[in-house]
Protein backbone atom coordinates (compact mmCIF):
# COMPACT_ATOMS: atom_id res chain seq x y z
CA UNK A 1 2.31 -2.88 -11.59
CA UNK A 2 1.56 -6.69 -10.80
CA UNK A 3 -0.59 -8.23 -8.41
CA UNK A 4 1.69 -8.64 -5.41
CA UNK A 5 2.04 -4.69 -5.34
CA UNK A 6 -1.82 -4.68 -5.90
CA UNK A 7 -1.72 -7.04 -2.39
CA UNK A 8 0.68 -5.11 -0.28
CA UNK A 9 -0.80 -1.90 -0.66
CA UNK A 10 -3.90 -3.65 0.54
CA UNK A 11 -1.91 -5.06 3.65
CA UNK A 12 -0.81 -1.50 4.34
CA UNK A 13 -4.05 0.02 4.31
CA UNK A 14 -5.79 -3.02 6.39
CA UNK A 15 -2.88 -2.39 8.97
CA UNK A 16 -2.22 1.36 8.60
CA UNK A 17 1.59 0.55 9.19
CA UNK A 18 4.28 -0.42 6.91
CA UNK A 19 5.81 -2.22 9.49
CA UNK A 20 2.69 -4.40 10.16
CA UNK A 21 2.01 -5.08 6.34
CA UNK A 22 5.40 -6.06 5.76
CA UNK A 23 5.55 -8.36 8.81
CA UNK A 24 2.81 -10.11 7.56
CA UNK A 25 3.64 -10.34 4.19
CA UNK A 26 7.03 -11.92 4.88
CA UNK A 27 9.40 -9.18 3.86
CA UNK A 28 11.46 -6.48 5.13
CA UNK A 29 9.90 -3.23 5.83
CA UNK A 30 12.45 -0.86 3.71
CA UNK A 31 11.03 -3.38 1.42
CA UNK A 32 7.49 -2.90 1.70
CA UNK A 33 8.79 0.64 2.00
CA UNK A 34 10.67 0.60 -1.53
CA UNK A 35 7.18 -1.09 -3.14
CA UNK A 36 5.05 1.61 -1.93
CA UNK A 37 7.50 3.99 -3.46
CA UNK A 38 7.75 2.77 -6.37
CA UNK A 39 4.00 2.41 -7.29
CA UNK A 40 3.69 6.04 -5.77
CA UNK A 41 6.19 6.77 -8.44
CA UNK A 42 4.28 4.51 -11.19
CA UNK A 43 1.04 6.34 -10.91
CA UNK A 44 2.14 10.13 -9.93
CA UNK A 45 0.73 10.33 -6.78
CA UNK A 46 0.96 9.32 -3.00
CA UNK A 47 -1.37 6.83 -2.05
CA UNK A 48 -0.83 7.39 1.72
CA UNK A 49 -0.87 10.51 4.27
CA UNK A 50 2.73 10.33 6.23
CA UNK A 51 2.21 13.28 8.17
CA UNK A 52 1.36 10.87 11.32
CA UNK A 53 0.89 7.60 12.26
CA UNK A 54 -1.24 5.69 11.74
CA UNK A 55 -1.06 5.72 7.59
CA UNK A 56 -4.07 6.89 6.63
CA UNK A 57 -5.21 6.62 2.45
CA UNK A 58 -5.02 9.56 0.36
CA UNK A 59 -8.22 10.10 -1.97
CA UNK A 60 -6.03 8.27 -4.88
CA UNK A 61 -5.48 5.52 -2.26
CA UNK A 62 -8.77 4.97 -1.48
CA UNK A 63 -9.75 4.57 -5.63
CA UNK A 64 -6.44 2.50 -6.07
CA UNK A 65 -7.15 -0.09 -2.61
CA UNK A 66 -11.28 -0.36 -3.77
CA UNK A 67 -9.80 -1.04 -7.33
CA UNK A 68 -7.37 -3.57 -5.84
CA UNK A 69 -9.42 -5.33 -3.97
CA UNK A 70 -12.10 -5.74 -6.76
CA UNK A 71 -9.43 -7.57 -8.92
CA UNK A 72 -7.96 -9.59 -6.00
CA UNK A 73 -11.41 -10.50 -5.10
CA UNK A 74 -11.18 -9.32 -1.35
């Protein structure tokens, strides 16, 4: 984990689209897509509901984004 996976699953939450985030973080969105994966995969658990859209935070995602922004200083 490093801080600029801390910061996109920040941007995903504040947008609720991975699409969105990843626009305005300057990357692709199967990149954004492959980040979210892989700190899914990192910590065991989803951080986002998929079922529909918008994305909306899992329990764990809530923890993990309050977390995040407490250490970015948001």
């Amino acid at each position: 984990m490093d801080l600029r996976q801390i910061e996109y699953i920040i941007q995903i939450a504040d947008e609720c689209c991975i699409t969105k985030a990843a626009e305005k973080m300057f990357i692709s969105q199967s990149g954004m897509n492959q980040q979210l994966l892989k700190m899914e995969t990192e910590l065991g658990t989803p951080l986002f509901h998929r079922c529909k859209n918008p994305l909306r935070l899992t329990e764990a995602g809530k923890v993990y984004v309050d977390y995040g922004r407490q250490i970015l200083h948001f």
